[in-house]
C-alpha atoms as a PDB file:
ATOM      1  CA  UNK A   1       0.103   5.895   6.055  1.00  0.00           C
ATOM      2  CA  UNK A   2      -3.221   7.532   6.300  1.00  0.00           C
ATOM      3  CA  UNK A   3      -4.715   8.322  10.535  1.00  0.00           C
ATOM      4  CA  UNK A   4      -8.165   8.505  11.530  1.00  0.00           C
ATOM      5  CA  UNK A   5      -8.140  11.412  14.174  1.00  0.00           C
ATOM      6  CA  UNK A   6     -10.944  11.314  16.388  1.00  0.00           C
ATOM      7  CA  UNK A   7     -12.862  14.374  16.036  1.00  0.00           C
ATOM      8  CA  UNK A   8     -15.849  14.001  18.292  1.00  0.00           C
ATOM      9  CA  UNK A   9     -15.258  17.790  20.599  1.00  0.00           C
ATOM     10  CA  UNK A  10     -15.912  19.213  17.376  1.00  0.00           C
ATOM     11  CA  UNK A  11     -18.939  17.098  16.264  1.00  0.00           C
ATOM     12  CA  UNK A  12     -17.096  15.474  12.902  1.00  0.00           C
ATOM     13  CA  UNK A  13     -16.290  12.110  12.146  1.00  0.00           C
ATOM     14  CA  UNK A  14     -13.399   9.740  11.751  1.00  0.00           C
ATOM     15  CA  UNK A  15     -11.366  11.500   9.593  1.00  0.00           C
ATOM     16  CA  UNK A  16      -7.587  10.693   8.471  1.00  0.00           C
ATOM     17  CA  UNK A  17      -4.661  12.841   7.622  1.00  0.00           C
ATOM     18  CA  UNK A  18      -1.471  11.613   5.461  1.00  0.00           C
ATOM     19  CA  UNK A  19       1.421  10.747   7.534  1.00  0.00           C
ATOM     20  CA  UNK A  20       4.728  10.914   6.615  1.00  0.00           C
ATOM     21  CA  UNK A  21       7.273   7.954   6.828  1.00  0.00           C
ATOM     22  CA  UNK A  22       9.225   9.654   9.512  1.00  0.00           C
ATOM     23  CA  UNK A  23       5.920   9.800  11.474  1.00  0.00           C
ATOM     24  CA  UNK A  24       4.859   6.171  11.355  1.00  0.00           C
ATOM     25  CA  UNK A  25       5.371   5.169  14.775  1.00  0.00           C
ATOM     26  CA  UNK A  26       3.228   7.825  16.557  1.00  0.00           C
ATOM     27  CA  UNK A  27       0.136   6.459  14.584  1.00  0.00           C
ATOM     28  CA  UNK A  28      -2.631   5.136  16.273  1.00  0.00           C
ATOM     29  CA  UNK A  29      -5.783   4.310  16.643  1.00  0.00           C
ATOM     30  CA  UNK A  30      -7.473   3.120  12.956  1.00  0.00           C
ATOM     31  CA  UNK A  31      -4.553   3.388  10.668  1.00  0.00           C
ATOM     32  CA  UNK A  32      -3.991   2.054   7.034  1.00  0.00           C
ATOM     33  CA  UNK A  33      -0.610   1.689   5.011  1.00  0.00           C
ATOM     34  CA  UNK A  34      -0.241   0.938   1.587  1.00  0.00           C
ATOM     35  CA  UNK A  35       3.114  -0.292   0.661  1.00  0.00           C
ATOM     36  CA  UNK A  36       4.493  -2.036  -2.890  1.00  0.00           C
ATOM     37  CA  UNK A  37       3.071  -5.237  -1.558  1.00  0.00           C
ATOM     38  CA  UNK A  38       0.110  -5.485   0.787  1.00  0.00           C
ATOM     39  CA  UNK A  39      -2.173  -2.874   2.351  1.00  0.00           C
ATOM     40  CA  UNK A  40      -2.036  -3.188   6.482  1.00  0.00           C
ATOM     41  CA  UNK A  41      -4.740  -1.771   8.238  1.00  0.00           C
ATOM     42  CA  UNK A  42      -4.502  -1.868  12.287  1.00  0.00           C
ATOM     43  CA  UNK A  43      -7.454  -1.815  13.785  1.00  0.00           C
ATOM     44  CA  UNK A  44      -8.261   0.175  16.877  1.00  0.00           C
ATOM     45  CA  UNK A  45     -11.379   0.983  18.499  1.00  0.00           C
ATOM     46  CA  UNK A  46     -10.080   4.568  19.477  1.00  0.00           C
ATOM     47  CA  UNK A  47      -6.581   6.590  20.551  1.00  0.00           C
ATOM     48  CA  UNK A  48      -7.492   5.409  24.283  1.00  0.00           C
ATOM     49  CA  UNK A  49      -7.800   1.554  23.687  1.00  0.00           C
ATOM     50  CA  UNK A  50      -4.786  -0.768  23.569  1.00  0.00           C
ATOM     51  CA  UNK A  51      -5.939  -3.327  21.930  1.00  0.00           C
ATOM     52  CA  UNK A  52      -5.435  -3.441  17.956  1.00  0.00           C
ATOM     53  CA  UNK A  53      -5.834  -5.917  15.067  1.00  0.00           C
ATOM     54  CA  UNK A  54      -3.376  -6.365  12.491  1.00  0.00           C
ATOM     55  CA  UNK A  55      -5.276  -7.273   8.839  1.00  0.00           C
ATOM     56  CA  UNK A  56      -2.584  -7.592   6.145  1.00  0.00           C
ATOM     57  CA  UNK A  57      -3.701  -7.739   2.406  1.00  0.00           C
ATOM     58  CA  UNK A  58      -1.212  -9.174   0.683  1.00  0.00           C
ATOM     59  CA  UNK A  59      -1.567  -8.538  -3.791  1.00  0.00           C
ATOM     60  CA  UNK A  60      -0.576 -11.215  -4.353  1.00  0.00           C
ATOM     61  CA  UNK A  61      -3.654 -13.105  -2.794  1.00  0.00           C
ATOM     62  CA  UNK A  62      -5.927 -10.363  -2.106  1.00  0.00           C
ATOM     63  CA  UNK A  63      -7.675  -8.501  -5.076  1.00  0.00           C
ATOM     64  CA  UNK A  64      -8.229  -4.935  -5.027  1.00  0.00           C
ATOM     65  CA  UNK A  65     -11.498  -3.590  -7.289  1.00  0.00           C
ATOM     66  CA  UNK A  66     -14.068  -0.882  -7.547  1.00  0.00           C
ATOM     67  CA  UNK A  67     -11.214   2.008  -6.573  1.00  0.00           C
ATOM     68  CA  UNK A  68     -12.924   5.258  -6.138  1.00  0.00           C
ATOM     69  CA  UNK A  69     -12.179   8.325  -4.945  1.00  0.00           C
ATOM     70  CA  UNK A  70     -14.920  10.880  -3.676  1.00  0.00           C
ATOM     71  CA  UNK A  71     -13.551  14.581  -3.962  1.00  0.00           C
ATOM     72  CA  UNK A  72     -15.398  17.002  -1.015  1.00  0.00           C
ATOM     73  CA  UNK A  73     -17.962  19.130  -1.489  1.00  0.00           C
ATOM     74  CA  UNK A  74     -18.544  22.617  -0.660  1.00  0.00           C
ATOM     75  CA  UNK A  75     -18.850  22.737   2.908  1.00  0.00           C
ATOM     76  CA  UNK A  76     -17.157  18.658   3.101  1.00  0.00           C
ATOM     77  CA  UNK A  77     -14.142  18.662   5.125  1.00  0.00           C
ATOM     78  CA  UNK A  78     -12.806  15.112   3.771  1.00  0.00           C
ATOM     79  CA  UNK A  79     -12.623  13.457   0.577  1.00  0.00           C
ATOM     80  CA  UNK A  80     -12.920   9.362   0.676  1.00  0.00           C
ATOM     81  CA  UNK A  81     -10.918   6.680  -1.438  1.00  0.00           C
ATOM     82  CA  UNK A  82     -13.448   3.862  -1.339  1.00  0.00           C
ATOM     83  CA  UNK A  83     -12.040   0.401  -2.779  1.00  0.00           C
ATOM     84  CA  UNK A  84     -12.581  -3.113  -2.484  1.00  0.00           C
ATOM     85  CA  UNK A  85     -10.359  -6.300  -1.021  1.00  0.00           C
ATOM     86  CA  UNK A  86     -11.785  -9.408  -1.984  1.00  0.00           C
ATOM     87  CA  UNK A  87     -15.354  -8.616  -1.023  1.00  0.00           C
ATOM     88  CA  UNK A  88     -14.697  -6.551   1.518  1.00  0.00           C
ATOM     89  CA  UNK A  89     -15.688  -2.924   0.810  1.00  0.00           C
ATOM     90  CA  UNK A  90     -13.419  -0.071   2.532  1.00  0.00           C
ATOM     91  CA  UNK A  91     -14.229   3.580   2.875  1.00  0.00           C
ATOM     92  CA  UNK A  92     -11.501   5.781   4.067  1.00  0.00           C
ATOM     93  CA  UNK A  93     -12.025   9.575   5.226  1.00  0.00           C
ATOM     94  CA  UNK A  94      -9.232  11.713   4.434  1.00  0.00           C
ATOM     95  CA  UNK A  95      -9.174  15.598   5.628  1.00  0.00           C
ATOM     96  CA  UNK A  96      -9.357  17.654   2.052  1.00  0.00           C
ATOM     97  CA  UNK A  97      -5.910  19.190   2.516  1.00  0.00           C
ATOM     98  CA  UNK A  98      -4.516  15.849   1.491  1.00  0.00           C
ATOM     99  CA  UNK A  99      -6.020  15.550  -1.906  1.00  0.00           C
ATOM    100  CA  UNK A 100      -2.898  15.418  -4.145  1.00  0.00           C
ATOM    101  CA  UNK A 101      -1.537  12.542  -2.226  1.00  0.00           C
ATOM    102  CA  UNK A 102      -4.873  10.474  -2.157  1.00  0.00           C
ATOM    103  CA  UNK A 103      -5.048  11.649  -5.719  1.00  0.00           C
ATOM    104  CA  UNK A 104      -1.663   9.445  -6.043  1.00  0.00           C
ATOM    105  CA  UNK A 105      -3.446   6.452  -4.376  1.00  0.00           C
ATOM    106  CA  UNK A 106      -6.018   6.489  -5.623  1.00  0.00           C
ATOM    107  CA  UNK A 107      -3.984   6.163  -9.098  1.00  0.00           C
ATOM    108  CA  UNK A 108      -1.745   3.337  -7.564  1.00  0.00           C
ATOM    109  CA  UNK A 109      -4.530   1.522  -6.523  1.00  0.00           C
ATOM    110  CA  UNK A 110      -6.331   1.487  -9.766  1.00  0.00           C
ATOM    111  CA  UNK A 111      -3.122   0.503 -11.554  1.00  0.00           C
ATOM    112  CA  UNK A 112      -2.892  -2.340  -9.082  1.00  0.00           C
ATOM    113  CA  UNK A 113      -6.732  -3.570  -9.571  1.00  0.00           C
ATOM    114  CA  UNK A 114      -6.099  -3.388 -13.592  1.00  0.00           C
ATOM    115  CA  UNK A 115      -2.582  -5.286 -13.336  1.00  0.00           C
ATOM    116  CA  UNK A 116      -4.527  -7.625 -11.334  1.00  0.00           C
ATOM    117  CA  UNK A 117      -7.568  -8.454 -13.612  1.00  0.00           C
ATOM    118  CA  UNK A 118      -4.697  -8.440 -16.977  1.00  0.00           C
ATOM    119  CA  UNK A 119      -2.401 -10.981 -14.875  1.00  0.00           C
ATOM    120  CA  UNK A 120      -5.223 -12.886 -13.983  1.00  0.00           C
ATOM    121  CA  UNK A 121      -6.792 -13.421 -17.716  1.00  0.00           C
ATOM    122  CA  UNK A 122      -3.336 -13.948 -18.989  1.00  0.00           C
ATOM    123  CA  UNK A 123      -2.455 -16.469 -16.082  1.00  0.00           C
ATOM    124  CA  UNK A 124      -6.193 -18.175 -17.370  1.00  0.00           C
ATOM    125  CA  UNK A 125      -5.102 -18.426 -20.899  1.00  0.00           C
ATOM    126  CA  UNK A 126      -1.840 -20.055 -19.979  1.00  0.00           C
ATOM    127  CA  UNK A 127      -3.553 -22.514 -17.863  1.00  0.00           C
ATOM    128  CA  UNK A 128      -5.891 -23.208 -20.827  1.00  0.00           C
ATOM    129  CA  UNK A 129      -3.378 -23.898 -23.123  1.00  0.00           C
ATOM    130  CA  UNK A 130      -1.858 -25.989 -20.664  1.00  0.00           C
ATOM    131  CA  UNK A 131      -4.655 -27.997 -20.573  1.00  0.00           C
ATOM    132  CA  UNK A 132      -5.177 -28.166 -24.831  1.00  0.00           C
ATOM    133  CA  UNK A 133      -1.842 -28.934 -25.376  1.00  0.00           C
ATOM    134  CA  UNK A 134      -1.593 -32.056 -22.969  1.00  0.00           C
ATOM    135  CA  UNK A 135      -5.191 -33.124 -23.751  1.00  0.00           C
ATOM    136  CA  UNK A 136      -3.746 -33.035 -27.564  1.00  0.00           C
ATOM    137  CA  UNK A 137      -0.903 -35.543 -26.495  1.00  0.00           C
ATOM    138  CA  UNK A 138      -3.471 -38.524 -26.602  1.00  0.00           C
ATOM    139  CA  UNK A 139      -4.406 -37.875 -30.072  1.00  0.00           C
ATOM    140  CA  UNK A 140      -0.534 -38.467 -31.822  1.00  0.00           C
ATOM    141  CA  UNK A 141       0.748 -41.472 -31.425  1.00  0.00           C
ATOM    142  CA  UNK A 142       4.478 -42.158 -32.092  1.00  0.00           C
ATOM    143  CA  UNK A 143       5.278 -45.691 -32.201  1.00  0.00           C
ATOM    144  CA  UNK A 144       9.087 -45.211 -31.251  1.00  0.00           C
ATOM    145  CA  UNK A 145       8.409 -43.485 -28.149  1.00  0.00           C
ATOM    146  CA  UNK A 146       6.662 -45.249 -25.186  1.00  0.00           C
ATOM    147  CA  UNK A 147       3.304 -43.472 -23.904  1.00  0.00           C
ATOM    148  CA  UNK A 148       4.992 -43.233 -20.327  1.00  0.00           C
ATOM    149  CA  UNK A 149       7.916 -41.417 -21.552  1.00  0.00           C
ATOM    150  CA  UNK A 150       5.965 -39.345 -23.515  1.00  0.00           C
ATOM    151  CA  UNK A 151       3.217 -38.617 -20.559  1.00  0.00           C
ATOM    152  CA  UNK A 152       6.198 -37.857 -18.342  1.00  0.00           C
ATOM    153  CA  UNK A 153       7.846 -35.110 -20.684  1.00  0.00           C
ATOM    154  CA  UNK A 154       4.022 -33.644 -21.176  1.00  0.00           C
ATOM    155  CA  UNK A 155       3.664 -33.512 -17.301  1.00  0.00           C
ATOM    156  CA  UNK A 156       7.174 -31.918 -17.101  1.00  0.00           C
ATOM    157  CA  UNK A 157       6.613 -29.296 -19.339  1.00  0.00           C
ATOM    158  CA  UNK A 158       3.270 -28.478 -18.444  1.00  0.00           C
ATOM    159  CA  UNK A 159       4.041 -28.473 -15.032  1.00  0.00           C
ATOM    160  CA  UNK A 160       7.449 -25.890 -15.902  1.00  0.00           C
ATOM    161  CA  UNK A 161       5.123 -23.850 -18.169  1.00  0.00           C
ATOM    162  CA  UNK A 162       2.672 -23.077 -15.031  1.00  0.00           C
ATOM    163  CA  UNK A 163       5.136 -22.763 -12.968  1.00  0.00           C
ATOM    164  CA  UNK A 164       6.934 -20.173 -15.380  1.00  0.00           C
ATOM    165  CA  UNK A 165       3.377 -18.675 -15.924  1.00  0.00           C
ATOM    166  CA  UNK A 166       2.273 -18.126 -12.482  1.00  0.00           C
ATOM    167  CA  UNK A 167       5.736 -16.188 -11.073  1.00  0.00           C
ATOM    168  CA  UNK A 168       5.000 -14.350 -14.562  1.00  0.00           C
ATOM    169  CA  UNK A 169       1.504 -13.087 -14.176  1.00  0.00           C
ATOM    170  CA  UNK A 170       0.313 -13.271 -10.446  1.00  0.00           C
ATOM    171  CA  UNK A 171       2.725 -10.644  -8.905  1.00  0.00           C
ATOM    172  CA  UNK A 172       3.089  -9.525  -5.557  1.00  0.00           C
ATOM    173  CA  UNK A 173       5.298  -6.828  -5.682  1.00  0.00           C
ATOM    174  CA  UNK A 174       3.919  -3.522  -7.710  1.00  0.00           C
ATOM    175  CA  UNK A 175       7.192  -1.432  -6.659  1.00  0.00           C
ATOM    176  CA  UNK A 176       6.630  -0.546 -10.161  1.00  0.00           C
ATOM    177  CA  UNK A 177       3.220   1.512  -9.333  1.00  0.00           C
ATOM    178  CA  UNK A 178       3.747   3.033  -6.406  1.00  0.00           C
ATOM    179  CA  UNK A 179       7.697   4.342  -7.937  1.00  0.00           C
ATOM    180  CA  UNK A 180       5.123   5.965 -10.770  1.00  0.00           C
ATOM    181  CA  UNK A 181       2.449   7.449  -8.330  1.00  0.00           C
ATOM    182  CA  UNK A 182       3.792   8.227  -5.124  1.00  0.00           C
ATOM    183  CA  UNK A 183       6.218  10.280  -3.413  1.00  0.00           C
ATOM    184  CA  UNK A 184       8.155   8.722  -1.299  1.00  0.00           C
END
């Protein structure tokens, strides 16, 4: 879970610590949490207001891309992990002292975005050959066999074959990732 602390007495900008698990219900304000299978970001215009918006970005319909992670400088106090959802860009400040954990998101996210784009051009090639294979049908005839019969078992087994493809490449649940880069 990563806090944007309102730092405007000492003339710095949103910028968020790491919070533990055991701490996640005294965040507030503009918080983010990245968990096996969504990020949720709640919204908040500052500590003071009351009113918050829940965004959740499910993987398994939301694609993450362009994962960056912008170490500080000299005299920076905050690093950023900048990513995107969909086309939605996201910068997050993060104070410096929490680089080894961002470090691990920032490696979980990228995993994620590459898993994505692999499960997406597999999913593409299955749908493809799909599409070959029944389009294929027409050409060989079988006289014993009515067309019917035959379009029906085509339909079945293309429609099992998607089916089988889809819960195999578009995944929603990268447990998997986060086990490898973060500590929980």
């Amino acid at each position: 879970m990563l806090k944007k602390l309102t730092a405007d007495a000492l003339g710095l900008s949103d910028m968020g610590v790491v919070i533990t698990r055991k701490d996640y219900d005294k965040t507030d304000a503009d918080d983010y949490c990245f968990t096996n299978r969504a990020i949720i970001h709640v919204d908040g215009k500052s500590a003071m207001s009351k009113k918050r918006l829940l965004r959740r970005y499910d993987y398994l319909m939301h694609n993450i891309s362009n994962v960056f992670l912008e170490t500080a400088g000299t005299i920076d106090l905050d690093v950023e992990i900048k990513f995107t959802i969909d086309n939605t860009p996201l910068s997050i400040d993060i104070h410096k002292r929490f680089i080894d954990d961002i470090k691990d998101l920032y490696k979980a996210l990228h995993a994620i975005s590459y898993g994505q784009k692999q499960n997406a051009y597999k999913l593409e090639v299955a749908e493809k050959s799909s599409s070959v294979a029944s389009s294929s049908i027409g050409r060989i005839g079988n006289d014993n066999v009515p067309l019917s019969a035959s379009f029906e078992e085509i339909t079945c087994f293309a429609n099992n074959w998607m089916i089988d493809h889809k819960e195999k490449y578009k995944k929603g649940d990268f447990s998997h990732i986060f086990d490898l880069y973060m500590d929980n």
